[in-house]
N, C-alpha and C. Protein backbone atom coordinates (compact mmCIF):
# COMPACT_ATOMS: atom_id res chain seq x y z
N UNK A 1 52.84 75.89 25.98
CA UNK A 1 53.43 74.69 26.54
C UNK A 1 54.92 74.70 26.28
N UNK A 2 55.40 74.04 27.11
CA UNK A 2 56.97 73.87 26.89
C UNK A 2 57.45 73.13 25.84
N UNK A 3 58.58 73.63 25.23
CA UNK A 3 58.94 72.77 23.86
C UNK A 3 59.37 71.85 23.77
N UNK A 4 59.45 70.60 25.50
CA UNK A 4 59.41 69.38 25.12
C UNK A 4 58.82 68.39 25.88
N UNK A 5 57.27 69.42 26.06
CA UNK A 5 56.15 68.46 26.86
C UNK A 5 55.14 68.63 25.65
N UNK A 6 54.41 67.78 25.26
CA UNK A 6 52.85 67.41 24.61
C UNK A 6 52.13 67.23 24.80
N UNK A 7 52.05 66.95 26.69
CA UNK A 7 50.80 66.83 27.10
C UNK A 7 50.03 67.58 28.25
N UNK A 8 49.39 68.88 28.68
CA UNK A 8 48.60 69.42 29.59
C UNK A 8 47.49 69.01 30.50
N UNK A 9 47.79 68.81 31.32
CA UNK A 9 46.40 68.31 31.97
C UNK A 9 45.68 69.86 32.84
N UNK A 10 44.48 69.97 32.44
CA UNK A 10 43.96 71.32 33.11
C UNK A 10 43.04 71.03 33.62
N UNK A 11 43.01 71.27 35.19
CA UNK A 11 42.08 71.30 36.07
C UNK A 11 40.71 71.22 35.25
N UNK A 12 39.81 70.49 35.51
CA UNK A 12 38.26 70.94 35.69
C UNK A 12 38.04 70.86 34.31
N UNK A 13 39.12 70.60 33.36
CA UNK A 13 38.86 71.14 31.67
C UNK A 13 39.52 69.75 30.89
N UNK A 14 40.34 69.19 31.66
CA UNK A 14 40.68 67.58 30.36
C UNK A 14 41.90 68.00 30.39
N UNK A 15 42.38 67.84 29.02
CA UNK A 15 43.21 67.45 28.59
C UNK A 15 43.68 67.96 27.44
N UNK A 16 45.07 68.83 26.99
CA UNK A 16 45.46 68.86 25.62
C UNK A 16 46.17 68.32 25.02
N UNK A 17 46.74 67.50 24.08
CA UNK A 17 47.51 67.15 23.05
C UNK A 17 48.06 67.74 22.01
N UNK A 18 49.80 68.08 22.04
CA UNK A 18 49.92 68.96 20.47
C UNK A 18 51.17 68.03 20.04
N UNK A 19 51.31 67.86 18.58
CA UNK A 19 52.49 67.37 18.57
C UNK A 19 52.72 68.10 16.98
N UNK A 20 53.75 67.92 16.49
CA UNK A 20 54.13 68.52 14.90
C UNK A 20 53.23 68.33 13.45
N UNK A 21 52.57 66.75 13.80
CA UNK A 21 51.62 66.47 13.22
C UNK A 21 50.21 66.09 13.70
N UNK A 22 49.08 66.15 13.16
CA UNK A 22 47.95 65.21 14.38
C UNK A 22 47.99 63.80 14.15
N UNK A 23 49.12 63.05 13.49
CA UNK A 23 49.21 61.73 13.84
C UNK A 23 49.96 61.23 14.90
N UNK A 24 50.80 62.71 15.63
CA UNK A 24 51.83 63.10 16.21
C UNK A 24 50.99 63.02 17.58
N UNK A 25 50.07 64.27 17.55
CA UNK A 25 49.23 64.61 18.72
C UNK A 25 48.21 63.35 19.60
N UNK A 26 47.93 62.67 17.97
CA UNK A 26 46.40 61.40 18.13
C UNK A 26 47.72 60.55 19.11
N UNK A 27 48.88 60.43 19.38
CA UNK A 27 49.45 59.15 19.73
C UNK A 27 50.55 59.79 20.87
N UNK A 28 50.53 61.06 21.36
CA UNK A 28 50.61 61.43 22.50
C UNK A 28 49.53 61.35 23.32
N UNK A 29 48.58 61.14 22.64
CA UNK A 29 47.28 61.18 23.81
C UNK A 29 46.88 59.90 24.01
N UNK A 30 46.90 58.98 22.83
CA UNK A 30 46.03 57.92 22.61
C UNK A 30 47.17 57.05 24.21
N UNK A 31 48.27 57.08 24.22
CA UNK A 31 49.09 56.48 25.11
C UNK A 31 49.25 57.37 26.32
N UNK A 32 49.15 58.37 26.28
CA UNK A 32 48.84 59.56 27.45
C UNK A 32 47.77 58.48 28.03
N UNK A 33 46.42 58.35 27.49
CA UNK A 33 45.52 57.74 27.90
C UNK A 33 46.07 56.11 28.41
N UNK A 34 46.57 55.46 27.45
CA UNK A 34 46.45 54.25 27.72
C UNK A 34 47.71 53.80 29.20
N UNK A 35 48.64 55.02 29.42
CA UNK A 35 49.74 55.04 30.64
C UNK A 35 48.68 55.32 31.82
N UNK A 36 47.99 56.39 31.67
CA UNK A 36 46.83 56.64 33.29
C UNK A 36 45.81 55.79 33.19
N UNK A 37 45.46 54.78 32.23
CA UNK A 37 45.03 53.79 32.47
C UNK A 37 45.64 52.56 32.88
N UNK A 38 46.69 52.52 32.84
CA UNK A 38 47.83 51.19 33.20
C UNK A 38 48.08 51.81 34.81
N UNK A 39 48.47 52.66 35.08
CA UNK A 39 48.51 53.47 36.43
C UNK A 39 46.81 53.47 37.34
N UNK A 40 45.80 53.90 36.57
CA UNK A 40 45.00 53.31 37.91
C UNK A 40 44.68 51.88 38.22
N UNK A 41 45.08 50.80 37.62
CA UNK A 41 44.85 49.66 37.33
C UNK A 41 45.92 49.12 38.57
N UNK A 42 47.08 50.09 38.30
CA UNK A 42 48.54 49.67 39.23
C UNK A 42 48.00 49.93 40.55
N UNK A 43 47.37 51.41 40.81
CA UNK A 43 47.01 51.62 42.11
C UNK A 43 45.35 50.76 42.66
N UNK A 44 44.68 50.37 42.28
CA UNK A 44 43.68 49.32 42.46
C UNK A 44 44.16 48.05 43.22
N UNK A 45 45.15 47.86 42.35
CA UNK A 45 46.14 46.47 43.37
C UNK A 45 46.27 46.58 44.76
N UNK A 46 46.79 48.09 45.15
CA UNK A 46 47.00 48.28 46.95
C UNK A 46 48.43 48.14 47.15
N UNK A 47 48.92 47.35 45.63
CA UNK A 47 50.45 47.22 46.21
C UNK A 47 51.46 48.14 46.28
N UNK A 48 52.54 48.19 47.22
CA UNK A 48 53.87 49.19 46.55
C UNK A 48 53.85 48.93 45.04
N UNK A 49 54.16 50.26 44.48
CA UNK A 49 54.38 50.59 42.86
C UNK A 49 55.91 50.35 43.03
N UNK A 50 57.01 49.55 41.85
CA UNK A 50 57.97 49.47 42.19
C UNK A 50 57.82 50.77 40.57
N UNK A 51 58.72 51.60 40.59
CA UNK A 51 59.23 52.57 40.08
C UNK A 51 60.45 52.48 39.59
N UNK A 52 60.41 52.73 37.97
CA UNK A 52 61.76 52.34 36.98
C UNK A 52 62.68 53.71 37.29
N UNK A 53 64.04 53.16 37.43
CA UNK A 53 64.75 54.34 37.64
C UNK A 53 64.49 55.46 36.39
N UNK A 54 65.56 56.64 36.93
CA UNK A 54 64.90 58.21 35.86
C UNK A 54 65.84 57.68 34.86
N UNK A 55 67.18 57.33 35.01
CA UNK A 55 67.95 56.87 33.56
C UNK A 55 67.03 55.80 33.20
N UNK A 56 66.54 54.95 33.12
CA UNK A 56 65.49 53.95 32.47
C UNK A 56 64.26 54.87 31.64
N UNK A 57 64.04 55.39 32.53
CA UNK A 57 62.67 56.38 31.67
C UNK A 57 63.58 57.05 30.62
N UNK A 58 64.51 58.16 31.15
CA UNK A 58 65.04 58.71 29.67
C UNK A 58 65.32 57.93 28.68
N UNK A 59 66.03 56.76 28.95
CA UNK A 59 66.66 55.94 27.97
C UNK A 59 65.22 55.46 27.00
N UNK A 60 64.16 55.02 27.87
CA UNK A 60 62.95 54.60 26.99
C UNK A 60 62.42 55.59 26.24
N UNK A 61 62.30 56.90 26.80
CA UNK A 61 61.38 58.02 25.88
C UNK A 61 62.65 58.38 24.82
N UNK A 62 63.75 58.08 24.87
CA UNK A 62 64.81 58.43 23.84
C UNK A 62 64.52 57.80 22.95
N UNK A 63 64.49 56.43 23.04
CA UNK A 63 64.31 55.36 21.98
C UNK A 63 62.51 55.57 21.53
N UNK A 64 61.68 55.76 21.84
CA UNK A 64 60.33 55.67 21.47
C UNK A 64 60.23 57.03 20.73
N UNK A 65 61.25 57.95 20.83
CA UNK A 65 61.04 58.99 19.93
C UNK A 65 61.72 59.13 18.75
N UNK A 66 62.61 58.07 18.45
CA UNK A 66 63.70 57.63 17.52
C UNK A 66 62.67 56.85 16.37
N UNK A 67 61.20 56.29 16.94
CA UNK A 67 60.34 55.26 15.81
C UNK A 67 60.05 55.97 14.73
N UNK A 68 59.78 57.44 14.56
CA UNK A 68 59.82 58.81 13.31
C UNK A 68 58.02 58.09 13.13
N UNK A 69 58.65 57.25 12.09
CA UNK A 69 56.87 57.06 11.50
C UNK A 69 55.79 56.68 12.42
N UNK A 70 56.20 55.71 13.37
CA UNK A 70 55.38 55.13 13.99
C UNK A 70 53.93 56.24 14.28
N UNK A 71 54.07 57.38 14.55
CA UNK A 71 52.97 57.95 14.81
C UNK A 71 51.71 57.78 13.59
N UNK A 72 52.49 58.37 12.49
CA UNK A 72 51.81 58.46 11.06
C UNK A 72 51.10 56.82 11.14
N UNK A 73 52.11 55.81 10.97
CA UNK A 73 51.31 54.30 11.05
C UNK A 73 50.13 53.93 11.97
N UNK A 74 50.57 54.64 12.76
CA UNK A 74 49.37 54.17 14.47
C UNK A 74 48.37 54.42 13.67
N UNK A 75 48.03 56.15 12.87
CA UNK A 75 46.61 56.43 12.99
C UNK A 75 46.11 55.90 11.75
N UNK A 76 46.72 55.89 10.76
CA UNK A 76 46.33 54.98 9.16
C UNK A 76 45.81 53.84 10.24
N UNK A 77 46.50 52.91 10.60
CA UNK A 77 45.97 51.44 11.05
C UNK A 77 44.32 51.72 11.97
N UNK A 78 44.27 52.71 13.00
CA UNK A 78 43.16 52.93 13.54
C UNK A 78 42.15 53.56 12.68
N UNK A 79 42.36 54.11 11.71
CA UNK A 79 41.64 54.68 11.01
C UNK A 79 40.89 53.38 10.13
N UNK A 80 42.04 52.17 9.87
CA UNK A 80 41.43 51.03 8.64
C UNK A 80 40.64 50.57 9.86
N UNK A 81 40.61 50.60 10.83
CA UNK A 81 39.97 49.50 11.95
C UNK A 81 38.93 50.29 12.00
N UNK A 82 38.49 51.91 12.46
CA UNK A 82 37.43 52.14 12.76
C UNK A 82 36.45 51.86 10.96
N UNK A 83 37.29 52.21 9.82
CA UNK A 83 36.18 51.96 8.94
C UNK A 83 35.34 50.23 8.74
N UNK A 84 36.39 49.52 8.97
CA UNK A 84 35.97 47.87 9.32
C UNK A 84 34.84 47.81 9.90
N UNK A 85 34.84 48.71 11.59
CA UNK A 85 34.21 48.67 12.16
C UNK A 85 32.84 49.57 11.44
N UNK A 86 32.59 50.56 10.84
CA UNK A 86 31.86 51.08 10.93
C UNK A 86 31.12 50.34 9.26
N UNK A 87 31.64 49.63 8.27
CA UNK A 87 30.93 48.63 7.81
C UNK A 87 30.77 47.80 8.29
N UNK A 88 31.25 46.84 9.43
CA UNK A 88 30.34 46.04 10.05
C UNK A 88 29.00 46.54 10.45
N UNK A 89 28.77 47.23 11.19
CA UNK A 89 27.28 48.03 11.85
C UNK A 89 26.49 49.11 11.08
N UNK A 90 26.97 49.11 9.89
CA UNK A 90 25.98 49.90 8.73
C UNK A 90 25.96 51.37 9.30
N UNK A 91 27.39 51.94 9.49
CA UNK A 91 27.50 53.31 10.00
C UNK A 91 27.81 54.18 8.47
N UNK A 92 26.82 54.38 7.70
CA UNK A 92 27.36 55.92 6.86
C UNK A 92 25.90 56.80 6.57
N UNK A 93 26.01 57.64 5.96
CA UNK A 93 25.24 58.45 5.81
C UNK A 93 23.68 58.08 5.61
N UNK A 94 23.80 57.21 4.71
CA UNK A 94 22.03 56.74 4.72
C UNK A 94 21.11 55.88 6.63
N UNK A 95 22.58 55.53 6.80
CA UNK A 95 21.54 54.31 8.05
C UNK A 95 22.35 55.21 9.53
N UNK A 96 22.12 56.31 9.98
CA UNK A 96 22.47 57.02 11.19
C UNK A 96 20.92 57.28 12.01
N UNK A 97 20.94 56.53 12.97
CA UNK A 97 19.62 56.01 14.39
C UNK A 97 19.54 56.81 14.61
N UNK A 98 20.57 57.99 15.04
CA UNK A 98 19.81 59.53 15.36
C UNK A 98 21.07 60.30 15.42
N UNK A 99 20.86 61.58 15.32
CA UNK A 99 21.89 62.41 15.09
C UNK A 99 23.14 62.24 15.54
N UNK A 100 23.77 61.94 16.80
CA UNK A 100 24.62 61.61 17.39
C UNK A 100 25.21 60.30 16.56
N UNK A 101 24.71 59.41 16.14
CA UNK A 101 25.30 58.49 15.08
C UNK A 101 25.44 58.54 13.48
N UNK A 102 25.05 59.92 13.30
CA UNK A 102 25.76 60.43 12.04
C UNK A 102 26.91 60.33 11.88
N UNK A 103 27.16 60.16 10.34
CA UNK A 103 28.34 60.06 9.64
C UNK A 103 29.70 61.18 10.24
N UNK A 104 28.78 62.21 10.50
CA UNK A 104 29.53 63.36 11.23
C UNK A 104 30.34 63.36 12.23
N UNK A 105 29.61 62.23 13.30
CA UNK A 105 29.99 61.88 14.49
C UNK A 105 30.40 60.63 14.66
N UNK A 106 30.68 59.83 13.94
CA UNK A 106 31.32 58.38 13.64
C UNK A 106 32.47 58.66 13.83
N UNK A 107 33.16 57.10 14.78
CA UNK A 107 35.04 57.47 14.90
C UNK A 107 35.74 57.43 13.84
N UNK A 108 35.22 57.00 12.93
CA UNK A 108 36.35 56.87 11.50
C UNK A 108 35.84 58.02 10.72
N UNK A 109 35.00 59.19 10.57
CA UNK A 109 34.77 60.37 9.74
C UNK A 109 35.74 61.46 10.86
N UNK A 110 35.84 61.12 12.12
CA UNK A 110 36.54 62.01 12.70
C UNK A 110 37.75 61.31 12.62
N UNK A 111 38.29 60.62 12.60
CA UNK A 111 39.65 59.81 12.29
C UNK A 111 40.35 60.13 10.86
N UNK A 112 38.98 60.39 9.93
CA UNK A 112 39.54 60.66 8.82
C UNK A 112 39.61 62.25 8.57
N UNK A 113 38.89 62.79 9.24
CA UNK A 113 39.04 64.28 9.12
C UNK A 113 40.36 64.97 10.01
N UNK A 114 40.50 64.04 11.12
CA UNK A 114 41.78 64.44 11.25
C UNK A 114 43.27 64.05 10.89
N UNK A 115 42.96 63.05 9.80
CA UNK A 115 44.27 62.61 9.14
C UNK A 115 44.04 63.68 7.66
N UNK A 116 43.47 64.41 7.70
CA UNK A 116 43.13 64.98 6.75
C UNK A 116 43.48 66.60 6.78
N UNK A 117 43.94 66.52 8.30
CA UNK A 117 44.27 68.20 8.40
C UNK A 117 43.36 68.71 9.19
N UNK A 118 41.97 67.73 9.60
CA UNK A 118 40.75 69.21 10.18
C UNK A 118 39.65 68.96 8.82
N UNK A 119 40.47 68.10 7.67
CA UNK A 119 39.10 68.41 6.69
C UNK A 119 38.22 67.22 6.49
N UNK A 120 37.64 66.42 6.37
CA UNK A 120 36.64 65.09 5.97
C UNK A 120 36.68 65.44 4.60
């Protein structure tokens, strides 16, 4: 990939995310996602899209890359939310309904394994 794109979209195959860190990567994608979701929502309307000039876009991705931590913060905070969530509904190792709701496969053991490097 080019050294100042983070995000791939490949035919037939999804999607990649890389960034310097994976709190880096989790929040190129997590907003990757949440922009083509604000965009099919735009085109559903039927209306002309009014379109921010290209100096407006640079000026915004200048400043949103200036936040440094913000990435690191995003995924700590999603990470305290999925464990909230996953003691609300009695998600850990003893009470998993069937394999697929193992501890293994819970969003906060993968949230935490990847604030972890890849490790749980």
């Amino acid at each position: 990939m080019a050294e100042d794109k983070t995000i791939l979209l490949m035919a037939n195959h999804g999607v990649l995310a890389v960034g310097e860190t994976i709190a880096a990567a989790f929040d190129e994608l997590y907003y990757f996602e949440r922009a083509a979701e604000t965009l099919m929502t735009c085109y559903a309307t039927g209306k002309e899209l009014r379109i921010v000039s290209d100096a407006v876009a640079r000026m915004t991705e200048k400043q949103w890359r200036g936040y440094g931590q913000l990435a690191v913060d995003h995924l700590e905070n999603i990470k305290a939310i999925l464990d909230v969530e996953e003691r609300r509904i009695g998600v850990n190792s003893m009470t998993c309904g069937s394999p697929w709701r193992s501890p293994w496969f819970s969003h906060g053991a993968m949230a935490r394994a990847a604030g972890a490097g890849g490790y749980a």
